[in-house]
N, C-alpha and C. Protein backbone atom coordinates (compact mmCIF):
# COMPACT_ATOMS: atom_id res chain seq x y z
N UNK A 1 -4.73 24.14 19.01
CA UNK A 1 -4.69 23.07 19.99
C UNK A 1 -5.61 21.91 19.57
N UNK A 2 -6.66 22.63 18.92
CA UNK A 2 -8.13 21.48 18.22
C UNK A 2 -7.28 20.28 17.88
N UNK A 3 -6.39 20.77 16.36
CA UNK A 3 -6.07 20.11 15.53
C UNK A 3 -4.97 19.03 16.05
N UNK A 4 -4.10 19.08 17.20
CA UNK A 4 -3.07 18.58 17.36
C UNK A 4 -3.61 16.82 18.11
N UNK A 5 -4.86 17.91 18.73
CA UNK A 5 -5.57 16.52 19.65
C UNK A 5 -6.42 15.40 18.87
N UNK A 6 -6.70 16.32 17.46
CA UNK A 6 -7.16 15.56 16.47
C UNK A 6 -6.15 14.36 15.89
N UNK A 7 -5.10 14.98 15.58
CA UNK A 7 -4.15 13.96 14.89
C UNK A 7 -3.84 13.02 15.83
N UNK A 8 -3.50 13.43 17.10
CA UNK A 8 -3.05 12.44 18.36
C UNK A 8 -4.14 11.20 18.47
N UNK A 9 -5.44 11.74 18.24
CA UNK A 9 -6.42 10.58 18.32
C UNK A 9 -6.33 9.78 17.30
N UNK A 10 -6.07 10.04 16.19
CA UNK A 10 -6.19 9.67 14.94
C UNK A 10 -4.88 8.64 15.29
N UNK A 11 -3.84 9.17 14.93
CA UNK A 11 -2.64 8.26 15.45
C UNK A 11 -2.66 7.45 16.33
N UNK A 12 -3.25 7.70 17.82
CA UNK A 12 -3.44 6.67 18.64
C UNK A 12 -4.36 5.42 18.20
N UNK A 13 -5.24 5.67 17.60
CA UNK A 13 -6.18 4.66 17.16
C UNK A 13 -5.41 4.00 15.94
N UNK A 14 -5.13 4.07 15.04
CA UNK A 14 -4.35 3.61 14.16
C UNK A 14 -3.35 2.64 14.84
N UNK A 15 -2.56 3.06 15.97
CA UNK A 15 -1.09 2.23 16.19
C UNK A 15 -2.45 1.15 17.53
N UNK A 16 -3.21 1.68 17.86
CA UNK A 16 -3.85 0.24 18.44
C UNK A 16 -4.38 -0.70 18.11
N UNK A 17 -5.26 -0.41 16.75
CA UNK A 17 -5.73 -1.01 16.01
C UNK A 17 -4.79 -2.22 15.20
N UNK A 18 -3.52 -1.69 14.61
CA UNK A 18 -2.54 -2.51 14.41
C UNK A 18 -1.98 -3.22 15.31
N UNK A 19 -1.72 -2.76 16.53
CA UNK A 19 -1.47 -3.50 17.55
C UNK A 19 -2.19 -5.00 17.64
N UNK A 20 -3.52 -4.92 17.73
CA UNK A 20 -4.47 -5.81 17.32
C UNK A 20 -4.40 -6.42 16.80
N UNK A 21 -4.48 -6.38 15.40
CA UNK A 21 -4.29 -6.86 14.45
C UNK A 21 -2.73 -8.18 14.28
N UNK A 22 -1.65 -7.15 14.59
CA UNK A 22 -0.78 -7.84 14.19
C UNK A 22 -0.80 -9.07 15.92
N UNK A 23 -1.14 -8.36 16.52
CA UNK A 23 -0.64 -9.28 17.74
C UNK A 23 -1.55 -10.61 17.52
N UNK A 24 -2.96 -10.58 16.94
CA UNK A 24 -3.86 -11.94 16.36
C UNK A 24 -3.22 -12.37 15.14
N UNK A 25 -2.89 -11.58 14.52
CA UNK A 25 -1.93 -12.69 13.48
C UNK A 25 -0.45 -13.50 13.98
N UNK A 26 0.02 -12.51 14.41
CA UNK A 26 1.30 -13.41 15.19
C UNK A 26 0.80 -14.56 16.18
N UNK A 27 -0.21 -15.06 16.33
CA UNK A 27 -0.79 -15.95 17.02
C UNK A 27 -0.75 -17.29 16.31
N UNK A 28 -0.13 -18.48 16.85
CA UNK A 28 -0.32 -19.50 16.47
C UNK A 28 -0.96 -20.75 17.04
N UNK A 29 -1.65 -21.49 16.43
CA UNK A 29 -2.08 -22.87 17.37
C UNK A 29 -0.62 -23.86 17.19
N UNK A 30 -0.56 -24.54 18.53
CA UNK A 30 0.77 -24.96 18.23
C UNK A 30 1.00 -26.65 17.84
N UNK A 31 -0.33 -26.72 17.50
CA UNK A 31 -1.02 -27.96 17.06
C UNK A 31 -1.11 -28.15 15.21
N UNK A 32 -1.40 -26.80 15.21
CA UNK A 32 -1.84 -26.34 13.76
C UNK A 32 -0.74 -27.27 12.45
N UNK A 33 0.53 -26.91 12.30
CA UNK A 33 1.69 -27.83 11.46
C UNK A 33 2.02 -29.06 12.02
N UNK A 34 1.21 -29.81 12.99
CA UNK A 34 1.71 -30.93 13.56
C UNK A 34 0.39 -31.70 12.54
N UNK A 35 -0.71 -31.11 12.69
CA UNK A 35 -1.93 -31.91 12.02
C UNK A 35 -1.98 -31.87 10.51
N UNK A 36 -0.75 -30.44 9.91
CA UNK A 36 -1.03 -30.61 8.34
C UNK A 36 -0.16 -31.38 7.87
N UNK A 37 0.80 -31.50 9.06
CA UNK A 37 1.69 -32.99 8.45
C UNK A 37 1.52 -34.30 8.55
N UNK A 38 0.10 -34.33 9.15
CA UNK A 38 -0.46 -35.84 9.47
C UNK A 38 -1.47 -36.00 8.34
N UNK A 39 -2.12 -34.81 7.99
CA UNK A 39 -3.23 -35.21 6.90
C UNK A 39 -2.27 -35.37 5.46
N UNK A 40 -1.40 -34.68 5.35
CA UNK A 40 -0.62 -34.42 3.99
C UNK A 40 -0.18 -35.94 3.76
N UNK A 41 0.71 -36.66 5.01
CA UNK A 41 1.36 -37.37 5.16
C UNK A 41 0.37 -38.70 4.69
N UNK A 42 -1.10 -38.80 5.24
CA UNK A 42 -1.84 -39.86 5.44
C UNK A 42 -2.60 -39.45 4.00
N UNK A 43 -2.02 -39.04 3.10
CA UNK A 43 -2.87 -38.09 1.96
C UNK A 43 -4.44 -37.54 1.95
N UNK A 44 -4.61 -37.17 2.87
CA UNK A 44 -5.58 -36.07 3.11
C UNK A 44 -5.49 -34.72 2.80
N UNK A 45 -5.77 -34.37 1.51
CA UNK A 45 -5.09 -33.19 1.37
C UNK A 45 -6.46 -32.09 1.75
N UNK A 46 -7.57 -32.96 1.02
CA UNK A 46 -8.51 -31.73 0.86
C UNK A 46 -8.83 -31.54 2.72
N UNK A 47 -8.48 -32.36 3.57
CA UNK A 47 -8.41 -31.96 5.16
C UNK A 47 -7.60 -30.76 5.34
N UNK A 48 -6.19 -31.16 4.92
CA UNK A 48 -5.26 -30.05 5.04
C UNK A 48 -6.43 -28.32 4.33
N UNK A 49 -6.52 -28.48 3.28
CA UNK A 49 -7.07 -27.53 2.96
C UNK A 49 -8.13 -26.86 3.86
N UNK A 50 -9.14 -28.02 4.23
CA UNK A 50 -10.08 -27.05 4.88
C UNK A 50 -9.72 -26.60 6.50
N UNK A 51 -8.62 -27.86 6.80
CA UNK A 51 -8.08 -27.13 7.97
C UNK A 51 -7.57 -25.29 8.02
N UNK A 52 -6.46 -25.29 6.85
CA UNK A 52 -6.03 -23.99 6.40
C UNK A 52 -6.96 -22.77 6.41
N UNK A 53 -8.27 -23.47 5.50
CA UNK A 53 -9.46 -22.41 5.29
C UNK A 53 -10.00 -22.06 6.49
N UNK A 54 -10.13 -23.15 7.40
CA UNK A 54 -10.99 -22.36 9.43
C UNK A 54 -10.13 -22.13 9.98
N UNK A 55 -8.88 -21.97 9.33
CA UNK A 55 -7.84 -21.06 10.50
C UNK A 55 -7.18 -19.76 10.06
N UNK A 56 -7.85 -18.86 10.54
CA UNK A 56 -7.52 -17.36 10.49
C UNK A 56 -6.57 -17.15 10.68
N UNK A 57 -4.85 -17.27 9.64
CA UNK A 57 -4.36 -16.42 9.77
C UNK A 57 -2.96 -16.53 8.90
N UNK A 58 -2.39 -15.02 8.99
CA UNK A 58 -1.26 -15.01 7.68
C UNK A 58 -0.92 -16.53 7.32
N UNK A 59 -0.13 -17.54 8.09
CA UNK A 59 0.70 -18.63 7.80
C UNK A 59 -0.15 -19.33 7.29
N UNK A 60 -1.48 -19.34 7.96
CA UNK A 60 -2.53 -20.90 7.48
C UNK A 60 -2.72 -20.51 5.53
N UNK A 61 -2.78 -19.40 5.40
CA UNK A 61 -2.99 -18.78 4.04
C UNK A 61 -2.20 -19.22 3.35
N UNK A 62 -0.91 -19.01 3.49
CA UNK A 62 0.34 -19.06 2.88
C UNK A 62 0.53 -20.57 2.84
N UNK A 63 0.18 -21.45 3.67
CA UNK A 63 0.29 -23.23 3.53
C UNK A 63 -0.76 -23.24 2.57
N UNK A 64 -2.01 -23.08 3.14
CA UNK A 64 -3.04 -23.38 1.95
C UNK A 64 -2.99 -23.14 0.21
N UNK A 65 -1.94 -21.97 0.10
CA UNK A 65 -1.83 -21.75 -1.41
C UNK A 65 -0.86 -23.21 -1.60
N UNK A 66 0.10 -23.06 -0.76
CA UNK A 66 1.59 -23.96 -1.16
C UNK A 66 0.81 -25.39 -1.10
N UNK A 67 -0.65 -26.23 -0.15
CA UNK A 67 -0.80 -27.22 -0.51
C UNK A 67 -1.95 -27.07 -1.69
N UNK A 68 -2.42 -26.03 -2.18
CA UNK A 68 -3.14 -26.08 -3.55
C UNK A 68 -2.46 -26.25 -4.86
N UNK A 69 -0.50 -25.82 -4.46
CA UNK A 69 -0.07 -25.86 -5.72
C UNK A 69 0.76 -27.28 -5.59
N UNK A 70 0.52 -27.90 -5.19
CA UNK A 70 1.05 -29.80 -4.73
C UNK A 70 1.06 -30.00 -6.47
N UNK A 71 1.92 -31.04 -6.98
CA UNK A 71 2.24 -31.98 -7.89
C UNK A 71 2.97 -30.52 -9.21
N UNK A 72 2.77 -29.26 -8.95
CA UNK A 72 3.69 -28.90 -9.54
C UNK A 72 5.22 -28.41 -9.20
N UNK A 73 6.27 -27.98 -10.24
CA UNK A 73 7.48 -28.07 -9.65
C UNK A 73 7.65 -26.70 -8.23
N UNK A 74 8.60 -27.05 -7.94
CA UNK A 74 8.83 -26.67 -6.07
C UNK A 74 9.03 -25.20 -6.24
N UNK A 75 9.63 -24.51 -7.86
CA UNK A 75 9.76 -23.34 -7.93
C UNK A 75 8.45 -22.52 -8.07
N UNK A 76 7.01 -22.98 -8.84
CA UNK A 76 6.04 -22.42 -8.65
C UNK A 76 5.14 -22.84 -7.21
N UNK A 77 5.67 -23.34 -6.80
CA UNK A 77 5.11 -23.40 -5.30
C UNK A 77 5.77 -22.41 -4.10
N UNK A 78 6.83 -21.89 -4.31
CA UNK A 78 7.56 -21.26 -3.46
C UNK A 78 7.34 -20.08 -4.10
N UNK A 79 6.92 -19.50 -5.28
CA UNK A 79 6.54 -18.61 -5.75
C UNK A 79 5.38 -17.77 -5.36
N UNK A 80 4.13 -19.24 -5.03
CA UNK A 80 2.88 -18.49 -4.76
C UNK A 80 3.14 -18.23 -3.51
N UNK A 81 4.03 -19.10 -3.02
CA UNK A 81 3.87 -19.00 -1.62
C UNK A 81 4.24 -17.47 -0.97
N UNK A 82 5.57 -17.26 -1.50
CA UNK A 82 6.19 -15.43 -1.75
C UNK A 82 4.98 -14.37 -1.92
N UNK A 83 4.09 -14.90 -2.41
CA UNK A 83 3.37 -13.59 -3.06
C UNK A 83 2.29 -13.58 -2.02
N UNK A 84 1.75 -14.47 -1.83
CA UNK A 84 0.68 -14.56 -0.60
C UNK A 84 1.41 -14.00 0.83
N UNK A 85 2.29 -14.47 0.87
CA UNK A 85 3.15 -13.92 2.07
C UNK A 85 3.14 -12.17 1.38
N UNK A 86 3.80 -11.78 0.70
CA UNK A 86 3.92 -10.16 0.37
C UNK A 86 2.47 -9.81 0.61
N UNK A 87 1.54 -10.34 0.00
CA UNK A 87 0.11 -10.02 0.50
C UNK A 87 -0.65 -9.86 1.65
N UNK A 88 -0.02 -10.70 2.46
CA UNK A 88 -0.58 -10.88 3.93
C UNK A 88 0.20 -9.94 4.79
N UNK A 89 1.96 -9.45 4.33
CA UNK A 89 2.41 -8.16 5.38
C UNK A 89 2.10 -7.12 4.50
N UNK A 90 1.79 -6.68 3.47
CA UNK A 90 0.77 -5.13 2.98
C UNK A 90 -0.44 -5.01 3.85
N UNK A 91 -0.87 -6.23 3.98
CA UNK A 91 -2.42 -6.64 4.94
C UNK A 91 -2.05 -5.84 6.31
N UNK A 92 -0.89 -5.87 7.06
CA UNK A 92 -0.72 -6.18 8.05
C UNK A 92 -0.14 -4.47 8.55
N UNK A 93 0.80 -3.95 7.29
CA UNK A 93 0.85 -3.04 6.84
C UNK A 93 0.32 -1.73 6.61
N UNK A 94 -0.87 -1.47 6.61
CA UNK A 94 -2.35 -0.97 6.53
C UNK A 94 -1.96 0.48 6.96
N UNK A 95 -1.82 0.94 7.68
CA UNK A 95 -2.09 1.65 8.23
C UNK A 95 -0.84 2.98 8.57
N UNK A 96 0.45 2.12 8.12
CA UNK A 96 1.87 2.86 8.53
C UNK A 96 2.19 3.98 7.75
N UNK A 97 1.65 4.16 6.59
CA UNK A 97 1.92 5.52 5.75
C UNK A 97 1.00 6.11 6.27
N UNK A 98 0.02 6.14 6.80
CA UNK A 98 -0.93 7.23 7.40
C UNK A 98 -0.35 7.79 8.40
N UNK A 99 -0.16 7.02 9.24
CA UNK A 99 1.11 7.80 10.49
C UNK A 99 1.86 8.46 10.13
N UNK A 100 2.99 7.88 9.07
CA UNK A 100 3.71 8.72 8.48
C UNK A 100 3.65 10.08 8.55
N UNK A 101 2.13 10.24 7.59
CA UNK A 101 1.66 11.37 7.22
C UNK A 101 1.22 12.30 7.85
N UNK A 102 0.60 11.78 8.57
CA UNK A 102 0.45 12.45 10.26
C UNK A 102 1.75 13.09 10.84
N UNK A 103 2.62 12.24 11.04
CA UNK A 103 3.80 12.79 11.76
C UNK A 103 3.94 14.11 10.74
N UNK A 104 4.50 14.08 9.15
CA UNK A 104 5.00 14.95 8.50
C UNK A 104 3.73 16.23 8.90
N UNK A 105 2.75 15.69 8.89
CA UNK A 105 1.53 17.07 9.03
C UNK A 105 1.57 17.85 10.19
N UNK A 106 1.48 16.81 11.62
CA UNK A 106 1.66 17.51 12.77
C UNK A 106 3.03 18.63 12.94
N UNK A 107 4.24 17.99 12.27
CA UNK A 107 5.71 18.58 12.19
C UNK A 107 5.56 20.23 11.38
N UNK A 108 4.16 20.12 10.32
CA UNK A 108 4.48 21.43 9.28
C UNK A 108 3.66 22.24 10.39
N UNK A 109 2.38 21.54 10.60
CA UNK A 109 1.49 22.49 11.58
C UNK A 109 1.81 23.37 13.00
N UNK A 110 3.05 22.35 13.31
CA UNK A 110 3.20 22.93 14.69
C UNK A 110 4.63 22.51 15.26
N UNK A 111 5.40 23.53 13.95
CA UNK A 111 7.17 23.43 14.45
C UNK A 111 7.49 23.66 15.52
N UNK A 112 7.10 24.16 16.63
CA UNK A 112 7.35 24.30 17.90
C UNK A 112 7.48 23.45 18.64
N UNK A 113 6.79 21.92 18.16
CA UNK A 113 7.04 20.78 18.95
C UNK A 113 8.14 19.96 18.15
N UNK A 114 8.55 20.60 17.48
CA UNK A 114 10.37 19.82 16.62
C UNK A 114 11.38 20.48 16.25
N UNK A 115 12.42 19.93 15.53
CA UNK A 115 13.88 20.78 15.41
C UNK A 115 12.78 21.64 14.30
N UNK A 116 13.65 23.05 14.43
CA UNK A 116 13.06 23.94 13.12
C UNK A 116 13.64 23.81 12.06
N UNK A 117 14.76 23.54 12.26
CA UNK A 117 15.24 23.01 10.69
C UNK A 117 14.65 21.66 9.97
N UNK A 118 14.45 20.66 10.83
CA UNK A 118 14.01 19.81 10.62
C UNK A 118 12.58 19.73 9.93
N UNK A 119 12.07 20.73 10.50
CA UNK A 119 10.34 20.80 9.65
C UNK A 119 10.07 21.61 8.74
N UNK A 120 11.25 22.46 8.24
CA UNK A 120 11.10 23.46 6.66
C UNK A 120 11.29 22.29 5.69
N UNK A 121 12.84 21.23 6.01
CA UNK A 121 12.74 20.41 5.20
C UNK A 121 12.07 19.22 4.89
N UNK A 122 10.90 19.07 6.35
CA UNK A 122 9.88 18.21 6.22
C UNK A 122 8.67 18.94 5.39
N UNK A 123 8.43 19.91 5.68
CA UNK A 123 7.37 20.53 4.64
C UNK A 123 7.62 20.77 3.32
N UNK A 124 8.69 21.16 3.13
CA UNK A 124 9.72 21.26 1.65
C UNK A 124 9.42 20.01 0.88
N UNK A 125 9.51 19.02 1.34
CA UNK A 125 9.51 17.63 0.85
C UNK A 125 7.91 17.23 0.72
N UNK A 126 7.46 17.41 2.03
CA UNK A 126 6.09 16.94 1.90
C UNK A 126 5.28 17.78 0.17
N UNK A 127 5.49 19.02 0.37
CA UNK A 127 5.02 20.17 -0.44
C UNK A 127 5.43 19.66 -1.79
N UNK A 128 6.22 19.04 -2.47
CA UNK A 128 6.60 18.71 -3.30
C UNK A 128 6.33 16.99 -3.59
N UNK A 129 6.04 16.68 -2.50
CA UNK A 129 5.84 14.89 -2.94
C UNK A 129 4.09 14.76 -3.60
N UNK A 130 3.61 13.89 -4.08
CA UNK A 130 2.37 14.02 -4.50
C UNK A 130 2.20 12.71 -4.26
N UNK A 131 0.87 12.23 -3.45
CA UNK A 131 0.47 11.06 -2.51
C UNK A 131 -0.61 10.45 -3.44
């Protein structure tokens, strides 16, 4: 019984913590792309930049690379921009293979709370995967 309340905590804290997380990143000022198109526009770039830099979060990141890579062609700008973005949802990401793992662990530990067929071939698999 120890162990089950263990993982449950463990899991619960994990999916709140992300909760968190993602719900402050999905947050936007709705001011924020109205002002980087006024400094860009009025060529203020290094504004734009430090605007980007005091604003916490995935998108401001992802502009800030795309206005650092200004005057080269549009394909290496949409490039960095891709990768900073892949960077910022791994960021965001954090935490979802641990659950995973949890689920597969709680399922081997205590088939009684799942299909039984379902958890020979979850342990079968787990038992054989290497993390």
């Amino acid at each position: 019984m120890i162990p089950i309340i263990l993982l449950s905590l463990v899991a619960a804290y994990i999916f709140i913590e992300r909760y968190y997380v993602i719900r402050r990143a999905s947050r936007e000022d709705t001011n924020f792309m109205n002002r980087i198109k006024d400094y860009i526009h009025d060529g203020k770039v290094d504004a734009a930049m430090a605007l980007c830099k005091s604003t916490d979060s995935p998108s401001a990141r992802m502009i800030e690379k795309g206005i650092s890579r200004l005057g080269r062609p549009l394909q290496d700008i949409s490039t960095a921009i891709e990768n900073v973005g892949k960077l910022e949802i791994s960021k965001l990401e954090r935490g979802f293979p641990t659950l995973a793992r949890l689920q597969v662990l709680s399922q081997c530990l205590f088939p009684w709370n799942s299909n039984r067929n379902g958890s020979i071939v979850l342990c079968y698999v787990a038992g054989r995967k290497q993390y």
